[in-house]
Every structure is written in structure tokens, then in C-alpha cells.
N, C-alpha and C. Protein backbone atom coordinates (compact mmCIF):
# COMPACT_ATOMS: atom_id res chain seq x y z
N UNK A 1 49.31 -130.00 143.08
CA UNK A 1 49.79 -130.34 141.77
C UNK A 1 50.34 -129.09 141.09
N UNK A 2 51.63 -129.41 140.50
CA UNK A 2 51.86 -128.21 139.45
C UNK A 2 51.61 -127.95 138.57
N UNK A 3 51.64 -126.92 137.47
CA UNK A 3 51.51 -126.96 136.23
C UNK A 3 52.08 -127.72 135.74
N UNK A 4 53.35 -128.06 135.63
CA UNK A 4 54.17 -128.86 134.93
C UNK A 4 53.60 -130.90 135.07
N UNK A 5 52.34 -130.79 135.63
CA UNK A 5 51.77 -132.42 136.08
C UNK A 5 50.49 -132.21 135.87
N UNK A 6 49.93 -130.99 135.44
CA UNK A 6 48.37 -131.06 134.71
C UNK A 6 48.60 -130.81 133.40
N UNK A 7 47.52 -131.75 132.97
CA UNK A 7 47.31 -131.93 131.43
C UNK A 7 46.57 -130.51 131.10
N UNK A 8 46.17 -129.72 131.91
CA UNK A 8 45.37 -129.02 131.29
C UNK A 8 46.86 -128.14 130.60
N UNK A 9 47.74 -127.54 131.69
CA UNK A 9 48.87 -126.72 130.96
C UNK A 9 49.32 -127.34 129.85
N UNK A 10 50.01 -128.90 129.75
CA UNK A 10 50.50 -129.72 128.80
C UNK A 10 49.59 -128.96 127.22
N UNK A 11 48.56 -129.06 127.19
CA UNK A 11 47.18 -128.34 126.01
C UNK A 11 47.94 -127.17 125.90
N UNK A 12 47.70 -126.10 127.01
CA UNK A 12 47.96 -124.92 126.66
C UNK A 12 49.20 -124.65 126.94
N UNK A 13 49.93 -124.98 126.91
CA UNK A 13 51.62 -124.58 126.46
C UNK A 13 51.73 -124.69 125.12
N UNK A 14 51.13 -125.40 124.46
CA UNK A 14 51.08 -125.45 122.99
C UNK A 14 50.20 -124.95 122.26
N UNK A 15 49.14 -124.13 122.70
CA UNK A 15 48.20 -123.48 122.12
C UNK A 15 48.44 -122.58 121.31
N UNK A 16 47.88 -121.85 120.10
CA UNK A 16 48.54 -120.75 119.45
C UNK A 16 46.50 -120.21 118.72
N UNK A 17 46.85 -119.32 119.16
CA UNK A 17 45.46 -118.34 118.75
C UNK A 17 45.52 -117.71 117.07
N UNK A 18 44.71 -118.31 116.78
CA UNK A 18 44.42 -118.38 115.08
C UNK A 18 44.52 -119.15 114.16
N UNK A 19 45.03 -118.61 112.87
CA UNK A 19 44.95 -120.12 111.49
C UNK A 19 46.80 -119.63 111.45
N UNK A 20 47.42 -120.70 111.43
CA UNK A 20 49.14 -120.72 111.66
C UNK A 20 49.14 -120.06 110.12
N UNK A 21 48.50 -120.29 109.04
CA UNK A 21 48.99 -119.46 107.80
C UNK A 21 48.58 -118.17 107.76
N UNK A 22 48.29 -117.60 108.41
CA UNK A 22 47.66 -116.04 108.16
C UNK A 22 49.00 -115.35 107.75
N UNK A 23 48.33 -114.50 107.30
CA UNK A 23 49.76 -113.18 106.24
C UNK A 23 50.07 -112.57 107.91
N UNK A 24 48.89 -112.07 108.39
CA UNK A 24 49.45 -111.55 109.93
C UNK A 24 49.24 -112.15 111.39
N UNK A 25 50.17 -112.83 112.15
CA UNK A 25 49.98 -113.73 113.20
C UNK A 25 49.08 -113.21 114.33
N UNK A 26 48.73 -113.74 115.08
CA UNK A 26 47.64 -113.19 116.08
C UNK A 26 48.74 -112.47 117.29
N UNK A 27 50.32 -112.29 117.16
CA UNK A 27 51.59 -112.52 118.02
C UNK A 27 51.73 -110.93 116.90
N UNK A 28 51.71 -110.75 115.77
CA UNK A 28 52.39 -109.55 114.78
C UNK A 28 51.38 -108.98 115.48
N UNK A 29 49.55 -108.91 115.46
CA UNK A 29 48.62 -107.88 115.72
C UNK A 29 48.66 -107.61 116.70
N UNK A 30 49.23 -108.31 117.57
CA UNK A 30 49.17 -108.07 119.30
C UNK A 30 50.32 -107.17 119.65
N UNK A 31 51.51 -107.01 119.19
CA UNK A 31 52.68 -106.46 118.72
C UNK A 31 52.25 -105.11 118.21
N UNK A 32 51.26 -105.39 116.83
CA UNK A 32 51.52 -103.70 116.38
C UNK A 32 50.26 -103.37 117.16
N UNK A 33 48.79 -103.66 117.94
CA UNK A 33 48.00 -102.73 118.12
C UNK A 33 48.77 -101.75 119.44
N UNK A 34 49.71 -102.62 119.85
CA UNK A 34 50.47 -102.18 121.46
C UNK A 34 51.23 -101.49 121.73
N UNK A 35 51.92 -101.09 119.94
CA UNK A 35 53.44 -100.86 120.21
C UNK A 35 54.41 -101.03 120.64
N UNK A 36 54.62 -102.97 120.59
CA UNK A 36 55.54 -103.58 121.12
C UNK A 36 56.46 -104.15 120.25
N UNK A 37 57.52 -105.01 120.79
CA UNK A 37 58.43 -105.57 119.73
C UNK A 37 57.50 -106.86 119.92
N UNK A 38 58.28 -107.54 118.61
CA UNK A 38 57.84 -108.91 118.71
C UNK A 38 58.19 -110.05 119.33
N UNK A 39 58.96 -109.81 120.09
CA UNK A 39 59.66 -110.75 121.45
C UNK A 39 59.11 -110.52 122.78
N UNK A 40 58.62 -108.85 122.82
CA UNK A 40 57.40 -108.70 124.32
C UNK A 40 56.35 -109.11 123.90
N UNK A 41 55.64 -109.54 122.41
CA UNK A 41 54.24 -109.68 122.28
C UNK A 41 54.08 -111.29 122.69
N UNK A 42 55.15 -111.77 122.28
CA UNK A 42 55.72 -113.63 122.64
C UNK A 42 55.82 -113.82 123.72
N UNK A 43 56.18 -113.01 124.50
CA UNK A 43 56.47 -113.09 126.06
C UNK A 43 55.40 -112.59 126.76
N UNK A 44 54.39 -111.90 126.37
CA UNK A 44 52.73 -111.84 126.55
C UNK A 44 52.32 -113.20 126.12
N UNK A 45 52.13 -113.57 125.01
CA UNK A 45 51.21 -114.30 124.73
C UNK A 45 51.94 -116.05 125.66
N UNK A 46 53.33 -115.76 125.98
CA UNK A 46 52.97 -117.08 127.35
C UNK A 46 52.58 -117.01 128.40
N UNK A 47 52.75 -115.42 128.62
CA UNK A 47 52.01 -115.18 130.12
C UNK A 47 50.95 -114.93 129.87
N UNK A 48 50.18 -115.05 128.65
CA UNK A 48 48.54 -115.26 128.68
C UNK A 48 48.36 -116.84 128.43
N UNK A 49 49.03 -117.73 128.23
CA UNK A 49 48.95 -118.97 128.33
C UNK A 49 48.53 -119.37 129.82
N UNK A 50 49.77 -119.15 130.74
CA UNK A 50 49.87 -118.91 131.91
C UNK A 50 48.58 -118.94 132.46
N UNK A 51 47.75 -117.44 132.70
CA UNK A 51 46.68 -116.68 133.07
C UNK A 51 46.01 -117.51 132.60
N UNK A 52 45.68 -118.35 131.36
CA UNK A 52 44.75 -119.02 131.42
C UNK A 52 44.50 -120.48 132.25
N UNK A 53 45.60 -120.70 132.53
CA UNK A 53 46.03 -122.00 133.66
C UNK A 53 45.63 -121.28 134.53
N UNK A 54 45.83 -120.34 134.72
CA UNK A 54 45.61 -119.65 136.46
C UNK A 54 44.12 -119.87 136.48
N UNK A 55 43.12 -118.91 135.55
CA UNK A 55 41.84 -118.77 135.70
C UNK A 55 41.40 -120.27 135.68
N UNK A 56 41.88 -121.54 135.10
CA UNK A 56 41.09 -122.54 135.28
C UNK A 56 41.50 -123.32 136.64
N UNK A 57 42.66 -123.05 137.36
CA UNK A 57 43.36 -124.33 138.03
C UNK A 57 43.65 -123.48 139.50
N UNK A 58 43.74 -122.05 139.75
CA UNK A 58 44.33 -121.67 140.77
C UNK A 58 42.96 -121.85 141.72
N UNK A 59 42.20 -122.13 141.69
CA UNK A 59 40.87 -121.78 142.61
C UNK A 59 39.93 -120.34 143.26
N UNK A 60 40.25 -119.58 142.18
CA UNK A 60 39.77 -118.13 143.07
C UNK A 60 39.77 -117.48 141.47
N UNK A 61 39.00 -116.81 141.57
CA UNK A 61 39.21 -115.64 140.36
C UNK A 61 40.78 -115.16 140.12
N UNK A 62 41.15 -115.07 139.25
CA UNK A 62 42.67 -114.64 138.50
C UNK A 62 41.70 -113.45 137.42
N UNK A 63 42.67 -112.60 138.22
CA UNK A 63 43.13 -110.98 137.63
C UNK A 63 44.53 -110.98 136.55
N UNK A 64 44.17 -110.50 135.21
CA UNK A 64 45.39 -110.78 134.67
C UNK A 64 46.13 -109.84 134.57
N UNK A 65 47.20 -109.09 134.58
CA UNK A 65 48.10 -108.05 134.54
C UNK A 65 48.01 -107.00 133.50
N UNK A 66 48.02 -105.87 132.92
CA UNK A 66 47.50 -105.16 132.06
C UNK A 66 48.23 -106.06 130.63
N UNK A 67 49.09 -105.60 130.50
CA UNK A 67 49.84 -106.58 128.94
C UNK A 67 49.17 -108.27 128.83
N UNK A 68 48.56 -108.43 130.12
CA UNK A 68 48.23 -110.06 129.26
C UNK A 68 46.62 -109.83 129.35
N UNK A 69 45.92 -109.02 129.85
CA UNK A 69 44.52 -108.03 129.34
C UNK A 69 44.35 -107.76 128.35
N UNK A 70 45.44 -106.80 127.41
CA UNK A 70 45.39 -106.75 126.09
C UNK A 70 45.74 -107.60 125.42
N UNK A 71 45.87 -109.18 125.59
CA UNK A 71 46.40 -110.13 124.89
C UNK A 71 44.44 -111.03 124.53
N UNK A 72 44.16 -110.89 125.81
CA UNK A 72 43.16 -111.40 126.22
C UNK A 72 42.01 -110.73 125.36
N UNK A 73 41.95 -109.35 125.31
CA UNK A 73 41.29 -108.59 124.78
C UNK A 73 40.91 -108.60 123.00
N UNK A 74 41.86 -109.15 122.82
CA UNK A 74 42.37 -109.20 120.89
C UNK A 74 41.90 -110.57 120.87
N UNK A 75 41.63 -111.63 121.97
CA UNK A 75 41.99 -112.88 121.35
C UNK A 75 40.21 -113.14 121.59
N UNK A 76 39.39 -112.34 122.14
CA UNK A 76 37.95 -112.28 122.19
C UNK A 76 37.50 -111.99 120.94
N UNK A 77 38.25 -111.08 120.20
CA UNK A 77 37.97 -110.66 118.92
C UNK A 77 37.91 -111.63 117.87
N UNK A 78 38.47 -112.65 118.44
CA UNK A 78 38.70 -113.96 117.69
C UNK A 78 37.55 -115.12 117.94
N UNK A 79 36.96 -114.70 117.87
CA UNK A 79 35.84 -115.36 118.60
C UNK A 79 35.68 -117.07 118.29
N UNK A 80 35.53 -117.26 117.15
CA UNK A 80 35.46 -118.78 117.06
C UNK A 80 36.67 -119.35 117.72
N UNK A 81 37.78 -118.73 117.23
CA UNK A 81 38.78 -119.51 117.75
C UNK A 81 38.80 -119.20 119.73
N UNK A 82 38.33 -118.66 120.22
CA UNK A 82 38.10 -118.20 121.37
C UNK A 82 37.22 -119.23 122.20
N UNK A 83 35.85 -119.38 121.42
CA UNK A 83 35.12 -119.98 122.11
C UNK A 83 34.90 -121.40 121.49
N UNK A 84 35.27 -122.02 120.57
CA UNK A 84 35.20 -122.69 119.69
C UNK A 84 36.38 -123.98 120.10
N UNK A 85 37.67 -122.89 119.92
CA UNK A 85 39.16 -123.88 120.08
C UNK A 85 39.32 -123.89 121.45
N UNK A 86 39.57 -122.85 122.31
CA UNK A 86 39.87 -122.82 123.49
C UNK A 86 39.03 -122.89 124.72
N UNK A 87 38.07 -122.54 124.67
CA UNK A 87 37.05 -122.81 125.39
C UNK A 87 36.36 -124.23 125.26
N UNK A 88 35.92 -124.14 124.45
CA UNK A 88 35.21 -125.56 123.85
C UNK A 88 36.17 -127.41 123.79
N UNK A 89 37.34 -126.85 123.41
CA UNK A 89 38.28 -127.50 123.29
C UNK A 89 39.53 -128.17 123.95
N UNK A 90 39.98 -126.81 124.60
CA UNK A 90 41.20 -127.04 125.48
C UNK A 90 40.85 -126.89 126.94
N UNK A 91 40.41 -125.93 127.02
CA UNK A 91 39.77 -125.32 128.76
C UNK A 91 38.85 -126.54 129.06
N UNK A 92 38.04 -126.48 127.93
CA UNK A 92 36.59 -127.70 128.05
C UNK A 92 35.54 -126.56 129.42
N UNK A 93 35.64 -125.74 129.51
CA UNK A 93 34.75 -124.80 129.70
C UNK A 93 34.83 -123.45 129.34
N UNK A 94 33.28 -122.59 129.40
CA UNK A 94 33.53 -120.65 128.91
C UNK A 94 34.39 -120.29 130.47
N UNK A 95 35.42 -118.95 129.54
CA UNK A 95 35.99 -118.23 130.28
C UNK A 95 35.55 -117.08 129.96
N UNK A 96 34.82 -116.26 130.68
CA UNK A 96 34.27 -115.42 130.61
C UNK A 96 35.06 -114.15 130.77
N UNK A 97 35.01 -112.75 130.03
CA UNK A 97 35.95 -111.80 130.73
C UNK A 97 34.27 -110.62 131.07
N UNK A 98 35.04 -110.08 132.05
CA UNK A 98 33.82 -109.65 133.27
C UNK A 98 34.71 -107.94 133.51
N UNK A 99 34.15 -106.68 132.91
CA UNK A 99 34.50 -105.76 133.58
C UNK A 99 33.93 -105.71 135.00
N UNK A 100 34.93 -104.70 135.72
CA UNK A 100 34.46 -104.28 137.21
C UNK A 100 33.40 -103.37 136.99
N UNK A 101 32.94 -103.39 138.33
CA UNK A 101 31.91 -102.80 138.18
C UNK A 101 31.93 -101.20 139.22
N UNK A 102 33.61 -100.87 139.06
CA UNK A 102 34.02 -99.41 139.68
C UNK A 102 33.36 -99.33 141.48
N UNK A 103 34.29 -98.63 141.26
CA UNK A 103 34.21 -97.85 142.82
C UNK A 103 35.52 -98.13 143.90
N UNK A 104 35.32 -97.99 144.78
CA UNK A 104 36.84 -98.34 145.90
C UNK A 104 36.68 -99.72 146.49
N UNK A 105 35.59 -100.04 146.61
CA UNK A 105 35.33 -101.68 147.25
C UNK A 105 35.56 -102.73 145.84
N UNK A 106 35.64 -102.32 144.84
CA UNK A 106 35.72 -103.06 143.67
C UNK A 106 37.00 -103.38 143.64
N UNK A 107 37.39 -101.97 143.73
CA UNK A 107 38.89 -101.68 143.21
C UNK A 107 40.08 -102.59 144.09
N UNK A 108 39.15 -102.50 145.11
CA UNK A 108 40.02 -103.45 146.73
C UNK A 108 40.05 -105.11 146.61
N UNK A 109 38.80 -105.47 145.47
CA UNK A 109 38.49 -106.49 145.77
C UNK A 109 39.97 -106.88 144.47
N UNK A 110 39.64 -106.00 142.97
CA UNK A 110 40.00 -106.79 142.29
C UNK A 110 41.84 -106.22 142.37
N UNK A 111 42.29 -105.59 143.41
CA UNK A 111 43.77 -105.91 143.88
C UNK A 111 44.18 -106.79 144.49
N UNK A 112 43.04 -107.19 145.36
CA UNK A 112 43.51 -108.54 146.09
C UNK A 112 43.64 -109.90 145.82
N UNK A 113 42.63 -109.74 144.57
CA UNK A 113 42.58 -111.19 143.48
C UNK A 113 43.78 -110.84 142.96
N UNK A 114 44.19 -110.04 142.32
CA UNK A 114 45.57 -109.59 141.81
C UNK A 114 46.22 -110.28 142.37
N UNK A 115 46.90 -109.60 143.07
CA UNK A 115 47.34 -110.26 144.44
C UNK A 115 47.70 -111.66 144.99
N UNK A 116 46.37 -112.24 144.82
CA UNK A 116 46.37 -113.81 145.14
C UNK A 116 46.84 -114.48 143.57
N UNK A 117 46.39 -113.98 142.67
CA UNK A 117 47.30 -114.62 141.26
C UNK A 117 48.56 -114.44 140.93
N UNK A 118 48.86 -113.16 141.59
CA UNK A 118 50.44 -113.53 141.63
C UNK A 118 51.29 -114.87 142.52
N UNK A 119 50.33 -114.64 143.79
CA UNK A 119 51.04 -115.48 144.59
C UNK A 119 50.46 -117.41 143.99
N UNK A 120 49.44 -117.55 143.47
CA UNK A 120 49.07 -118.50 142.54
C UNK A 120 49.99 -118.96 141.60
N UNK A 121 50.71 -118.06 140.73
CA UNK A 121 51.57 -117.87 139.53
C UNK A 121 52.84 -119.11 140.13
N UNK A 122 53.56 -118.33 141.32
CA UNK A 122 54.42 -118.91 142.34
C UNK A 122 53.99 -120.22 142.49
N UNK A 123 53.19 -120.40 143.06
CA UNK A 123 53.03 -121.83 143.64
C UNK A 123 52.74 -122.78 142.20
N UNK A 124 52.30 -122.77 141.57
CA UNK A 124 51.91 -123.42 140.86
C UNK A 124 53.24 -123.72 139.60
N UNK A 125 53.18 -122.63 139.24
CA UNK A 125 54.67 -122.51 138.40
C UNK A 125 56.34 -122.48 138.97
N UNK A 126 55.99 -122.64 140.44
CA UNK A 126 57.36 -122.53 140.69
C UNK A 126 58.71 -121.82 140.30
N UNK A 127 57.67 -119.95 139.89
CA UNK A 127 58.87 -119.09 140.21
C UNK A 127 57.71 -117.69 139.92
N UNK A 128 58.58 -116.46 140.35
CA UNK A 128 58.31 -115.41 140.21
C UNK A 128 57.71 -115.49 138.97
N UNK A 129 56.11 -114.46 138.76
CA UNK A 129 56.39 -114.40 137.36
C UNK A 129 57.29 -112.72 137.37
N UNK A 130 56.93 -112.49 135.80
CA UNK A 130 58.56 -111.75 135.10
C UNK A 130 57.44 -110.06 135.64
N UNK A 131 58.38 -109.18 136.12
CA UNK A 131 57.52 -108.26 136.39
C UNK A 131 57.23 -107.08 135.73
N UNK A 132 58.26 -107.28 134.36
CA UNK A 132 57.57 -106.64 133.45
C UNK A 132 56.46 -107.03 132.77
N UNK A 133 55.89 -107.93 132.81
CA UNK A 133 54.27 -108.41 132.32
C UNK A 133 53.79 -108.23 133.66
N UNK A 134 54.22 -109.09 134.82
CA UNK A 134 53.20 -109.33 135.64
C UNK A 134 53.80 -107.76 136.94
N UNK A 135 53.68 -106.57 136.92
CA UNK A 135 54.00 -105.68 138.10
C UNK A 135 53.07 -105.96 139.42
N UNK A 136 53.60 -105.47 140.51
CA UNK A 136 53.06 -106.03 141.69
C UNK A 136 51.90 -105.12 141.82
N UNK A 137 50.52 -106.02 142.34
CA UNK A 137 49.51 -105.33 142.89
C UNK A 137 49.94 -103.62 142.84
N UNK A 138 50.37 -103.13 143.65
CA UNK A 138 50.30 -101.69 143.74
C UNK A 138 50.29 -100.90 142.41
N UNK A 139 51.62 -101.64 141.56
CA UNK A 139 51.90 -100.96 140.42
C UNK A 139 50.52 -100.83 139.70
N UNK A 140 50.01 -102.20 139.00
CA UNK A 140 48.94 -102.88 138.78
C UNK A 140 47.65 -101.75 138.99
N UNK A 141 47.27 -101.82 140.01
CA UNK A 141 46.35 -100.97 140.43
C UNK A 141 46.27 -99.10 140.98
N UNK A 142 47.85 -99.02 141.79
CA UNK A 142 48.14 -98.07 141.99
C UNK A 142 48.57 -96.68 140.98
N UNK A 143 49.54 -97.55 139.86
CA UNK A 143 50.16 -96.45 139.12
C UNK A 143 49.76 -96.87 137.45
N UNK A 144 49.63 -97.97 137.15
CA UNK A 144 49.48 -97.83 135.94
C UNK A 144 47.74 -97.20 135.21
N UNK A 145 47.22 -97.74 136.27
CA UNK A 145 45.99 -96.77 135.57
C UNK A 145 45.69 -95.35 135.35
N UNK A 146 46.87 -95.04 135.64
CA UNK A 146 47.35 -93.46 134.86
C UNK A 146 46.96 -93.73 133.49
N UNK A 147 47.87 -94.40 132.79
CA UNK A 147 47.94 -94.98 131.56
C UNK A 147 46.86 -94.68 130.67
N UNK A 148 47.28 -94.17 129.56
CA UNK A 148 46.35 -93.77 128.86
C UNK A 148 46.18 -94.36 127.33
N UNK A 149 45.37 -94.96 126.36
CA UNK A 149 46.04 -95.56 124.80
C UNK A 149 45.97 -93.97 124.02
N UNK A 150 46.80 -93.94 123.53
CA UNK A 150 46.89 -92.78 122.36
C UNK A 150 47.42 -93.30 120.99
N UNK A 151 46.48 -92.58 120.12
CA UNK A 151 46.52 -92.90 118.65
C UNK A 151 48.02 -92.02 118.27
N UNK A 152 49.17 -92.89 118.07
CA UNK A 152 50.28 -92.14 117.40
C UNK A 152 49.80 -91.24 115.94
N UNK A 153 48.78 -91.76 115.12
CA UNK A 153 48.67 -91.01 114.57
C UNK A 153 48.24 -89.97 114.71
N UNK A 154 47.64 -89.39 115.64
CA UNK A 154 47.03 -87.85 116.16
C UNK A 154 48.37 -87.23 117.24
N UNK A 155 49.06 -88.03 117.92
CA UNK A 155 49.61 -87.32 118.92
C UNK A 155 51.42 -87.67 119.35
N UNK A 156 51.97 -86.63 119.66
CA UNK A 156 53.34 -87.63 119.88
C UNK A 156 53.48 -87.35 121.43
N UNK A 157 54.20 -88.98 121.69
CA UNK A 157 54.21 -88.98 122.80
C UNK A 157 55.79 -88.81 123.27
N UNK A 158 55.92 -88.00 124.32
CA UNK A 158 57.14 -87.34 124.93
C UNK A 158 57.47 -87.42 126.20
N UNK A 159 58.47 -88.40 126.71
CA UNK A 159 58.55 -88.85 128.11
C UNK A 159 58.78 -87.41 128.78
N UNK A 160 57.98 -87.11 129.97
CA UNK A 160 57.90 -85.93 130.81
C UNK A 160 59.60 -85.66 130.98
N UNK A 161 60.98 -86.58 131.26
CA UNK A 161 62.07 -86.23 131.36
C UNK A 161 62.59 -85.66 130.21
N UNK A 162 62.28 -85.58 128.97
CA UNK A 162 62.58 -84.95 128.03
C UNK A 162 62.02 -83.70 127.91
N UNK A 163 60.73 -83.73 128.32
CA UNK A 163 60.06 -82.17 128.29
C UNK A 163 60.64 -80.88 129.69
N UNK A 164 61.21 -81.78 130.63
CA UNK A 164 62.05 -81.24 131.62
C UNK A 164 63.14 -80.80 131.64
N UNK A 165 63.95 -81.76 130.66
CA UNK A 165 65.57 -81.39 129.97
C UNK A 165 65.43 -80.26 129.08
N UNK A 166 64.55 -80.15 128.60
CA UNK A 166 64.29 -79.28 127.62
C UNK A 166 63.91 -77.71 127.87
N UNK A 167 63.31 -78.09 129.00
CA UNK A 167 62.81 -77.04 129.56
C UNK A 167 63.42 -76.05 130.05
N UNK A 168 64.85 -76.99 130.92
CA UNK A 168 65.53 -76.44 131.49
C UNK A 168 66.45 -75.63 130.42
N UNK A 169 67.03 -76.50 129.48
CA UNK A 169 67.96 -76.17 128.38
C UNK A 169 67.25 -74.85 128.32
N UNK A 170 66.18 -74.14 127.97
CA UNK A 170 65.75 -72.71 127.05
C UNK A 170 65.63 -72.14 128.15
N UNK A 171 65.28 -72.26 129.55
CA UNK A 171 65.38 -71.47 130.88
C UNK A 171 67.47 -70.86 131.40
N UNK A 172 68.29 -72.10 130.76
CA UNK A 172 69.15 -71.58 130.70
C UNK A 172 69.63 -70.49 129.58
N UNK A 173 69.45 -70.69 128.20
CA UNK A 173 69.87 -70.21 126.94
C UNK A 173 69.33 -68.75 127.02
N UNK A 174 67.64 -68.57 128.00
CA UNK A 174 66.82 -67.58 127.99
C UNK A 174 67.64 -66.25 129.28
N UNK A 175 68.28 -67.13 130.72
CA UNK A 175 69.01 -66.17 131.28
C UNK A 175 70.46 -65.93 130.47
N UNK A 176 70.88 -66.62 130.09
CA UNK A 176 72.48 -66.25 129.49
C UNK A 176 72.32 -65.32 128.29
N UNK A 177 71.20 -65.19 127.58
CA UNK A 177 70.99 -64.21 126.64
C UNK A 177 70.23 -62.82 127.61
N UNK A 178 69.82 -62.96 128.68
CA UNK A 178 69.59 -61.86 129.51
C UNK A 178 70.61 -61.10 129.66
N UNK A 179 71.64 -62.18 130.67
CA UNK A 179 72.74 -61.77 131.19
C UNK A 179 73.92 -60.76 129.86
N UNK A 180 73.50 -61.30 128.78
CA UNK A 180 74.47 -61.01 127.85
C UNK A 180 73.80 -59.65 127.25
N UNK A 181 72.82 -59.58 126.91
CA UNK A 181 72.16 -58.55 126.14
C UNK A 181 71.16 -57.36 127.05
N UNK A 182 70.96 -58.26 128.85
CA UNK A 182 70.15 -57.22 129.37
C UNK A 182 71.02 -56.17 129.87
């Protein structure tokens, strides 16, 4: 069966996390804690729609991609409406979120669930998901946990190719004033 023929997606395609009158949407906070626009926080919050079809319907644990983690993460904070509306309500069971519990056999296990939810995503939804939310296992596990959150207010952040251009720029300016004055 696809998503598009379970009632459970039919529920959550229409779901929306919070009270629809709030001064700030649960889509604006997800936006500004991230530093996103408000068209990637929309395009999270369906691929956390998604993820939640996955975790109830794919059969295996579903790993969610970092951007729909932090969707997931904010919407715990929400608690009634969490366990109350969506759990209680739409899912009709708890979805629990479960840190790992570290190490390299962890780390193996929870790439390969990765892994299998992507290929879940596919079958069920009948297409790639988008790989700027969802990056492949490797990325996922391999490179983005570099990644670090930094408070803009304490620190600015400077893509390493700019600190390289730059670098170079005063390594040149520094011999041509050699050349000229040594």
C-alpha cells in the first residue's frame, strides 16, 4: 500500500503543529531557531509529515534526516500538542524519540536504518525524497556531524572559502609590497 491509499497519511498531510492563531507559527520558530527561510522551514515541516508516516507505516525503525530532527525536536517542546493531538489523536499511538546510545556499532546500526528510510521514503511515496532535507546515508552520518549550532549572537560565521580568498588576497598584497619596497 502507498501513502497516497492510507488513511493514516490522508490525517497527516493535513496536520499542522500548534494553535493556527498564534502571533508566531510553529513553521516562523522552526525557521528562526535554524536560520532558515520560510519556504525551507515548510519544506521541513512536510518532510516531517512524511517521517512521521515512515515511523508509523514503513516497518523498521525510521531515522529522520538532520533538518526534519530539528523539526521533530521543537515539536516535543510542544508537548500537549505532541502527545495529546498527534500521538493520541492522529498516529493513535506514542512516538517516542530515543537518543543513540554512541559508539561505532550504534553508529552502523543507526546508518543503516537511515538507509532503509530512505529507501522506505521511495517505495512508499513513490519518488526520491528531496536531498536537501533528506542527504544520503554517508552525508547523513559521514559529513554532517561535523556540524556544529552556533549562537550568531556570540560568533560570526565565515565559509572557510572566504577565509582562503582572503588569505590569499594579503599573501599577495604582502609579496608585491616586498617586491616593491624590499
Amino acid at each position: 500500500m502507498t501513502a497516497a491509499e492510507h488513511p493514516l497519511w490522508n490525517a497527516l498531510r493535513d496536520y499542522r503543529v500548534g494553535p493556527v492563531d498564534a502571533a508566531l507559527s510553529f513553521e516562523a520558530r522552526l525557521a528562526r531557531e535554524n536560520g532558515w527561510s520560510a519556504e525551507h522551514a515548510d519544506a521541513v515541516m512536510a518532510e516531517y509529515r512524511r517521517f512521521l508516516f515512515l515511523a508509523m507505516a514503513a516497518g523498521h525503525m525510521a531515522v529522520p534526516s538532520e533538518a526534519v530532527d530539528q523539526a521533530w525536536h521543537l515539536h516535543l517542546t510542544y508537548s500537549r500538542d505532541y502527545w495529546d493531538r498527534l500521538c493520541g489523536e492522529v498516529l493513535q499511538a506514542p512516538l517516542h524519540h530515543g537518543p543513540t546510545a554512541g559508539g561505532a556499532e550504534e553508529g552502523q546500526r543507526y546508518f543503516a536504518f537511515y538507509a532503509e528510510t530512505l529507501a522506505s521514503y521511495e517505495r512508499l511515496f513513490g519518488e526520491v525524497p528531496p536531498e536537501k532535507i533528506w542527504p544520503s546515508a554517508w552525508q547523513r552520518f559521514h559529513i554532517d556531524p561535523r556540524a556544529r549550532r552556533v549562537s550568531l549572537a556570540h560568533a560570526w560565521v565565515v565559509p572557510k572559502r572566504a577565509v582562503r580568498l582572503g588569505a590569499a588576497a594579503v599573501a599577495v598584497i604582502a609579496l608585491a609590497a616586498v617586491a616593491l619596497w624590499g
